[in-house]
Protein backbone atom coordinates (compact mmCIF):
# COMPACT_ATOMS: atom_id res chain seq x y z
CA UNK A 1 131.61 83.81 84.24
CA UNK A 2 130.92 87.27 82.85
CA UNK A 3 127.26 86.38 82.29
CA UNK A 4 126.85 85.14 85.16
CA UNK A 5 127.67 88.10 87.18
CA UNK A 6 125.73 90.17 85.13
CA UNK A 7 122.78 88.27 86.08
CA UNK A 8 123.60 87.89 89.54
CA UNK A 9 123.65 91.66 89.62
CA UNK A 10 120.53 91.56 87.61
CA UNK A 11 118.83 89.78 90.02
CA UNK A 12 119.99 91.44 92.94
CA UNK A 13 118.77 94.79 91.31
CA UNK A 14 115.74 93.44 90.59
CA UNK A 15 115.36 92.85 94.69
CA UNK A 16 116.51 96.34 95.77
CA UNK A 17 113.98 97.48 93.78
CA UNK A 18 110.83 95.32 95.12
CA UNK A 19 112.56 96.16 98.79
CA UNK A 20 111.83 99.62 97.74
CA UNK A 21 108.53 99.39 97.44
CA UNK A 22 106.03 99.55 100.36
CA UNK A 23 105.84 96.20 101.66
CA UNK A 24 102.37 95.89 102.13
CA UNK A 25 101.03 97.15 98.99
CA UNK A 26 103.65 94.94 96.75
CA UNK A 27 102.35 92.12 98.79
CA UNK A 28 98.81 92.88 98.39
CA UNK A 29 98.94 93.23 95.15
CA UNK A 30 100.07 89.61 94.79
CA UNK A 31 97.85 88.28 97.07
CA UNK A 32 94.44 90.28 95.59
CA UNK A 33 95.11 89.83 91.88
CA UNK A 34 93.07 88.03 89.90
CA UNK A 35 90.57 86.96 93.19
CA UNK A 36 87.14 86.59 93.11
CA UNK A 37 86.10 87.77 96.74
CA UNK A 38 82.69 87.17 98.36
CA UNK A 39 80.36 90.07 100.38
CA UNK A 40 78.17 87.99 102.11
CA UNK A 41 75.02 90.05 103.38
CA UNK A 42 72.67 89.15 106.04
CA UNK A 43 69.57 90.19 104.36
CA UNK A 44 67.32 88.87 101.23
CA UNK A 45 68.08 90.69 97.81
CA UNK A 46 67.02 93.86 97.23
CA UNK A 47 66.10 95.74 100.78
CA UNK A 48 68.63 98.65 101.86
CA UNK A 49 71.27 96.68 102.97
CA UNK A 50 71.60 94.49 100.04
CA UNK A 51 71.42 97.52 98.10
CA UNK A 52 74.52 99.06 99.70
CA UNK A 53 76.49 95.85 99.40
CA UNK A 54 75.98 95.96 95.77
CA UNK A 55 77.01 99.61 95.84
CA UNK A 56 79.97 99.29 97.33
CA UNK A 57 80.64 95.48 95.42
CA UNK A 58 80.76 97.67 92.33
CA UNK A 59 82.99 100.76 93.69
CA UNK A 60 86.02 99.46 96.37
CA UNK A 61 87.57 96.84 93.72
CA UNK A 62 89.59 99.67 92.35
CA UNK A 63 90.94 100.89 95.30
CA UNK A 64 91.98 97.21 96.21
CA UNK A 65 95.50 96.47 95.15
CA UNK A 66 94.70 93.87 92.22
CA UNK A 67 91.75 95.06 91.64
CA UNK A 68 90.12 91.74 92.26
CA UNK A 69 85.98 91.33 91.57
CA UNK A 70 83.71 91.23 94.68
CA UNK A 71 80.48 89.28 94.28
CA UNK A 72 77.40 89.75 96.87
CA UNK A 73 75.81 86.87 98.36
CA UNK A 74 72.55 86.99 100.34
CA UNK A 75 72.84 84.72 104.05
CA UNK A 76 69.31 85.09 105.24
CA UNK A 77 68.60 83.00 108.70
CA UNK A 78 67.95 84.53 112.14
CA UNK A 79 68.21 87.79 112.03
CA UNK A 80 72.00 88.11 109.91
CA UNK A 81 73.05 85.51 112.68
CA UNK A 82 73.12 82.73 110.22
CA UNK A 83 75.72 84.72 108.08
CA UNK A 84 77.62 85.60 111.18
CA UNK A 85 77.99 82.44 112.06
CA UNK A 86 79.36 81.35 108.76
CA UNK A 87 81.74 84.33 108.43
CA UNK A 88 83.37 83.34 112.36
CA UNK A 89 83.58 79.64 112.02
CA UNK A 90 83.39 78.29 108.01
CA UNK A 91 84.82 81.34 105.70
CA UNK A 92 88.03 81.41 104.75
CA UNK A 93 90.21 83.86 107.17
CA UNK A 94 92.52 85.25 104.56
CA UNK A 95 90.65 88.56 103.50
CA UNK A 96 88.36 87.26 100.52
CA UNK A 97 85.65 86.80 102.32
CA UNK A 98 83.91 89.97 104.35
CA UNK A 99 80.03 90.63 105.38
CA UNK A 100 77.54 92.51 106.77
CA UNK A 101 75.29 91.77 108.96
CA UNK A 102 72.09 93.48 111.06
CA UNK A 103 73.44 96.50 112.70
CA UNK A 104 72.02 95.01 116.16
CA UNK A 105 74.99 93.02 115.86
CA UNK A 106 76.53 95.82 117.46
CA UNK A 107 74.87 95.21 120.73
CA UNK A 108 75.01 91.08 120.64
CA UNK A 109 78.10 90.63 123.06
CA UNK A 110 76.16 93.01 125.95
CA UNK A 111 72.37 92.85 124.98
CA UNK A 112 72.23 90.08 122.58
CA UNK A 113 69.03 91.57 121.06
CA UNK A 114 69.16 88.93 118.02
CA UNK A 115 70.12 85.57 119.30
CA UNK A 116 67.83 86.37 122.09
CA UNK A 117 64.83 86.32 119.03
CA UNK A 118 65.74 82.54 118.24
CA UNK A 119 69.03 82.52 116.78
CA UNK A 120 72.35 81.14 118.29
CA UNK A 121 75.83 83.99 118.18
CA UNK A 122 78.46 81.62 117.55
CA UNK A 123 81.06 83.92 117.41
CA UNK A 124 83.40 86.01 120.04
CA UNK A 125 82.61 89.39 118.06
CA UNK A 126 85.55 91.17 119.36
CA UNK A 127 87.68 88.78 117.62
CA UNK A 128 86.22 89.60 114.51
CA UNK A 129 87.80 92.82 112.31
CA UNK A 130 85.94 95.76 111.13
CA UNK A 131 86.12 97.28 107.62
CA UNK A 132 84.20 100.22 107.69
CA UNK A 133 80.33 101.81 107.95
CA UNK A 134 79.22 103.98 105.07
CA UNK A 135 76.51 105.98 106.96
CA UNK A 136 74.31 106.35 109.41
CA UNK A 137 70.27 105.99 109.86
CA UNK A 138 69.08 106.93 113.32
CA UNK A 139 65.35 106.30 113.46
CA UNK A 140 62.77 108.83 114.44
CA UNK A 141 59.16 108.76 116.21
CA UNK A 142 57.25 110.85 113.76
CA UNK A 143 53.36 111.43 114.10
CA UNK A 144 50.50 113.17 111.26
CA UNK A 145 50.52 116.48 112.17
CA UNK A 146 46.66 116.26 112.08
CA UNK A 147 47.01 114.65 115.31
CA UNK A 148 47.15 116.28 118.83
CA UNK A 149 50.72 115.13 119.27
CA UNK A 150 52.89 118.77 118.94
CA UNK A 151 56.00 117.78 121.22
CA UNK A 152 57.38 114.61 122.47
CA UNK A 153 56.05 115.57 126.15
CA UNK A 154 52.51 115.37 124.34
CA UNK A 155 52.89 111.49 123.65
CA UNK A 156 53.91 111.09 127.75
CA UNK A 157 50.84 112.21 128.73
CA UNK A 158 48.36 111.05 126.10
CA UNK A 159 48.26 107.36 124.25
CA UNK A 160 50.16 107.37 120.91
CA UNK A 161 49.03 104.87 118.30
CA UNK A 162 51.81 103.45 116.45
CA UNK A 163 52.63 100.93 113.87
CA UNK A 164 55.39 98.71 113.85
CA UNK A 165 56.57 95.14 112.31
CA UNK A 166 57.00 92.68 114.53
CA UNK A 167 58.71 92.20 118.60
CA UNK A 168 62.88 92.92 117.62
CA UNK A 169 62.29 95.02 114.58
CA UNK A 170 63.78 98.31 115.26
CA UNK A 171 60.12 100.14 114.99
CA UNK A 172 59.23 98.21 117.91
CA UNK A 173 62.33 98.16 119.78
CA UNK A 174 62.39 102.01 119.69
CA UNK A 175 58.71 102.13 120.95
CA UNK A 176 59.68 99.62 123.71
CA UNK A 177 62.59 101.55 124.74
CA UNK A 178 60.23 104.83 124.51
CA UNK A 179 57.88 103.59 126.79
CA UNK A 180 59.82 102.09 129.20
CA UNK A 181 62.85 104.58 129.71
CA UNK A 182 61.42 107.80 128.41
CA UNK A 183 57.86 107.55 130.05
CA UNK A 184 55.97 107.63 127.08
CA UNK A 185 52.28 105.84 126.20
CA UNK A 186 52.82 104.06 122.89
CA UNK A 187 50.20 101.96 121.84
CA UNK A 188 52.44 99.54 119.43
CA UNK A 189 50.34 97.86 116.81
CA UNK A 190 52.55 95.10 115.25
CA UNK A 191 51.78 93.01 112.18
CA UNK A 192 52.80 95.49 109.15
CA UNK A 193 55.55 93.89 106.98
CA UNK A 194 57.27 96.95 106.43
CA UNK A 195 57.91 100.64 106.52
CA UNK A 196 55.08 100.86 103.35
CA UNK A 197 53.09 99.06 104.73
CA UNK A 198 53.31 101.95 108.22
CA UNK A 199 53.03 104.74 105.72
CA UNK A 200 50.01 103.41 104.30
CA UNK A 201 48.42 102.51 107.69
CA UNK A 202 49.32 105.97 108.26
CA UNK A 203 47.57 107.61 105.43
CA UNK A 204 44.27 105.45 106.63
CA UNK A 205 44.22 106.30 109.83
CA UNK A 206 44.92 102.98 111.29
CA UNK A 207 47.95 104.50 113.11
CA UNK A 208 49.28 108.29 114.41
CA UNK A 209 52.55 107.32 114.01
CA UNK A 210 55.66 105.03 113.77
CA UNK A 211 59.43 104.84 114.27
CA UNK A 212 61.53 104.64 110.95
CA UNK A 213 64.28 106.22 109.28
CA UNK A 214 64.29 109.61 108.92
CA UNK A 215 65.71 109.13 105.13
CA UNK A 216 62.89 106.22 104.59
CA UNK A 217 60.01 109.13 105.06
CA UNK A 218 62.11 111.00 102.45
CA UNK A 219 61.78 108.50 100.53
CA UNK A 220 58.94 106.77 100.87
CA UNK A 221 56.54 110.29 101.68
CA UNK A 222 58.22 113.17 100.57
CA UNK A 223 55.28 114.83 100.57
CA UNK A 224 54.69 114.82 104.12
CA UNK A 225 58.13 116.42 104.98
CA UNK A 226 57.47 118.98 101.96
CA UNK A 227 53.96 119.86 103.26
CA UNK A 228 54.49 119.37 106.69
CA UNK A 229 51.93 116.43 107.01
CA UNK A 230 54.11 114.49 109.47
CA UNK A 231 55.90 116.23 112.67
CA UNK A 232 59.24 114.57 114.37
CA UNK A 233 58.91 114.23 117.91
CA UNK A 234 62.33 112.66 119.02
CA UNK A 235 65.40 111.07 116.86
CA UNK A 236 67.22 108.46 118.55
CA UNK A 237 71.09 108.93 117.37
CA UNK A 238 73.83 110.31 119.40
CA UNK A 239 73.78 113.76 118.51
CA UNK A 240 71.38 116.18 116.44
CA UNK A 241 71.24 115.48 112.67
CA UNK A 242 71.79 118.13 110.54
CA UNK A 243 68.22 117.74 109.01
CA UNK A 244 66.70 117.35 111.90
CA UNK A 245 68.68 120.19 113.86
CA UNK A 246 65.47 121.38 116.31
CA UNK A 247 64.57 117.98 117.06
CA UNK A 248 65.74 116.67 120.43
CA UNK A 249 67.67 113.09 120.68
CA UNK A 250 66.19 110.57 123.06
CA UNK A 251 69.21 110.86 125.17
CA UNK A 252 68.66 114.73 125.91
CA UNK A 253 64.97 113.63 126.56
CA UNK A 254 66.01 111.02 129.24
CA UNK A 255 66.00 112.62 132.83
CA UNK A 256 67.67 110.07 134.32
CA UNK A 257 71.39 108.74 134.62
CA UNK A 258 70.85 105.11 133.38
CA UNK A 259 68.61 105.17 130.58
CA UNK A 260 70.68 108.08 129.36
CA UNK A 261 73.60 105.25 129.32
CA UNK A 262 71.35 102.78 127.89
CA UNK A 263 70.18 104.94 125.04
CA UNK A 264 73.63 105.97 124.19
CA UNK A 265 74.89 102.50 123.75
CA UNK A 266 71.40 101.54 121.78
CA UNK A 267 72.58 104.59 119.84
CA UNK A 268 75.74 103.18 118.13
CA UNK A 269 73.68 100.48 116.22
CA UNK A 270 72.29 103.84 114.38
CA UNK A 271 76.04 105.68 114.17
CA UNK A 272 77.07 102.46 112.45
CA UNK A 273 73.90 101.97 110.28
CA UNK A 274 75.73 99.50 107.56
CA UNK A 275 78.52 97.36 109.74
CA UNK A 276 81.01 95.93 107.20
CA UNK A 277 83.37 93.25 109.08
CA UNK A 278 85.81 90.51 108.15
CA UNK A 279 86.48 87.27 110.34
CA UNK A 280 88.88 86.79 112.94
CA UNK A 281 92.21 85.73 112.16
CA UNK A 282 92.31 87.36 108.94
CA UNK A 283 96.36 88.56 108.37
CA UNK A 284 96.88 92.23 109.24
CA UNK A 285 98.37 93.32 105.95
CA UNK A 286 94.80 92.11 104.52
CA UNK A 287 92.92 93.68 106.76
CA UNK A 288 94.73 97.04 106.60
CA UNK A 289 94.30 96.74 102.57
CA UNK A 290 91.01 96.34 102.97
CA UNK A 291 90.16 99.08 105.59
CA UNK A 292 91.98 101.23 103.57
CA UNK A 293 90.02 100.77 100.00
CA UNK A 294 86.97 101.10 102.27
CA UNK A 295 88.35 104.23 103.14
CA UNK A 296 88.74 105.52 99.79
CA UNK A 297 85.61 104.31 98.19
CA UNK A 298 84.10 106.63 100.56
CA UNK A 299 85.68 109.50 100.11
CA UNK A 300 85.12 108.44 95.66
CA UNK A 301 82.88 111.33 94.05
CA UNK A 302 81.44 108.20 91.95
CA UNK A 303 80.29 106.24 95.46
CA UNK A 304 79.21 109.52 96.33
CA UNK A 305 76.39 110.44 93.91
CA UNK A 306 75.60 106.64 93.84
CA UNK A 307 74.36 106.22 96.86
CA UNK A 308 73.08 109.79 97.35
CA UNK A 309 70.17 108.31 94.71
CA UNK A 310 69.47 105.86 96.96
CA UNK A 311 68.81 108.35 99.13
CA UNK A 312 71.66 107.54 101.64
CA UNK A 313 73.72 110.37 103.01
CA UNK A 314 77.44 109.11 103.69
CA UNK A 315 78.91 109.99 107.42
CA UNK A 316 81.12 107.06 107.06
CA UNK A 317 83.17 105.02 109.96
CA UNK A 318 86.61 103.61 109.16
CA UNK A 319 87.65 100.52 110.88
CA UNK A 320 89.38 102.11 113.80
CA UNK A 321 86.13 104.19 114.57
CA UNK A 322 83.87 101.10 114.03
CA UNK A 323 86.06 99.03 116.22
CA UNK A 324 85.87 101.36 119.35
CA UNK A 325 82.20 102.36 118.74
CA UNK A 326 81.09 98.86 119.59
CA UNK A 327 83.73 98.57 122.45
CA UNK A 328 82.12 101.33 124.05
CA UNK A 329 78.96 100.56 123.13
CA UNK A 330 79.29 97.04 124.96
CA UNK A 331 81.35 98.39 127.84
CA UNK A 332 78.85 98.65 130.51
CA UNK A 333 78.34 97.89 133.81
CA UNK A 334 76.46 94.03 134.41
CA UNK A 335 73.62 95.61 136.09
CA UNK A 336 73.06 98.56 133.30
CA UNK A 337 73.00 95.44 130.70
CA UNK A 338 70.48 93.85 132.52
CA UNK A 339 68.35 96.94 132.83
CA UNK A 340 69.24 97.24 128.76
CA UNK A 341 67.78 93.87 128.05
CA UNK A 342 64.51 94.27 130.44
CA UNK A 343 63.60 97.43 128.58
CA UNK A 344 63.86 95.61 125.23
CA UNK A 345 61.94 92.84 126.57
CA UNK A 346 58.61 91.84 124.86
């Protein structure tokens, strides 16, 4: 009888105590230890965003109660819509399996600017949860500064040749949007496979100019920023970078009330360059464990100077943030949306 009080008492001690501790965290531990999760990226192996999936593959585990291992997996097919797909309707919904796609996915409930290139959305993206963004990339036009091209006004008045990939690539996109909000006269050559391939042009003469990253001209031609062989014209994020603090945004360029609107919205695909999301469904207490090692991986001095050799400069999004960037971002009036998906027409 005496025994089995004591271990009555034993066990109910042993309760009080788990009670104690926070709720979530003692049940995320169980539930992460010893997993294997999955980061399933929309792109082939090796380009920028594979690169940061990898990054952060090798940094959040620790910050994950259990500390479980997180393997990348590369989903190419339709422009990341393929991997979308897969995360909304085949992926298990319990928190080990998380993404990340195109950052145009931003724009797919309003614009739709990839399933409208060939692919199918098969997913209700507000449904879907969002971990995180570690940075952000807003393109830029840049020109040789052995051209006549000083100011952006210069390339409204005068016909700009410049380079980009294909119809949908962001390099043409921008020059689309250029033209057909901002008044400019972009001659867009297509065909190069990639932002290289543009510099290269570049350095021939085949082209004046393009519309990439700011960071990929840092590193891909830092000579031209260090010698002043290329000038930026216009950057198309929100607000001013801090590199780029004399350079006006395309939205202070517009004149007029709706493509102001539209370029802010086009805009949040750049605040949120590298969209990490989960699918729908997935229990809150996983999602906020998540969301929350995201968090901290970001703010790691490792993850830090990791990326920073990659040339990435972190300005990271939590969840929250992501989540009402791309409410707002899609919250527009039918007729602006319309006028959003003419101007992006090819």
């Amino acid at each position: 009888m005496h025994k089995n009080v004591s271990r009555r008492r034993l066990l109910q001690g042993a309760g009080a105590l788990a009670a104690s501790l926070p709720v979530s965290a003692f049940a995320q531990e169980h539930f992460f230890a010893g997993k294997t999760m999955r980061l399933i990226v929309g792109t082939g192996a090796g380009a920028g965003y594979d690169l940061i999936a990898r990054m952060l593959a090798e940094h959040m585990p620790r910050f994950i109660p259990g500390a479980p291992r997180i393997v990348v997996e590369n989903m190419v097919g339709a422009g990341s819509l393929v991997m979308a797909n897969y995360l909304a309707n085949r992926a298990p919904r319990d928190g080990t399996v998380f993404g990340l796609p195109l950052n145009s996915i931003i724009l797919e409930p309003s614009v739709k600017l990839l399933s409208r290139s060939g692919g199918a959305a098969q997913f209700d993206l507000s449904q879907m949860n969002w971990i995180g963004s570690p940075s952000e990339e807003p393109p830029v036009l840049w020109v040789m500064a052995h051209t006549k091209f000083e100011r952006f006004a210069d390339c409204q008045t005068e016909t700009m040749i410049v380079g980009a990939s294909a119809a949908g690539a962001d390099n043409y996109t921008v020059a689309l949007l250029n033209n057909r909000l901002l008044g400019t006269k972009l001659n867009i050559v297509s065909g190069y496979q990639g932002t290289n391939d543009l510099f290269l042009a570049a350095d021939r003469g085949e082209i004046q100019g393009g519309n990439t990253a700011y960071s990929a001209i840092l590193l891909g031609r830092p000579d031209w920023v260090r010698t002043g062989k290329v000038r930026i014209l216009a950057q198309y994020g929100r607000e001013r970078t801090a590199d780029l603090k004399d350079v006006p945004t395309a939205i202070e360029l517009a004149t007029a009330t709706n493509p102001k609107r539209i370029l802010e919205a086009f805009s949040a695909k750049f605040r949120a360059a590298y969209p990490f999301l989960l699918p729908q469904d997935v229990p809150a207490a996983q999602v906020t464990a998540l969301r929350s090692a995201f968090s901290q991986t970001m703010a790691s001095p490792d993850f830090k100077a990791a990326v920073e050799k990659l040339g990435v400069k972190l300005n990271p999004l939590d969840g929250e943030a992501l989540t009402a960037l791309v409410k707002a971002a899609n919250d527009l009036p039918a007729d602006l949306i319309e006028e959003f998906r003419r101007a992006t027409e090819t």
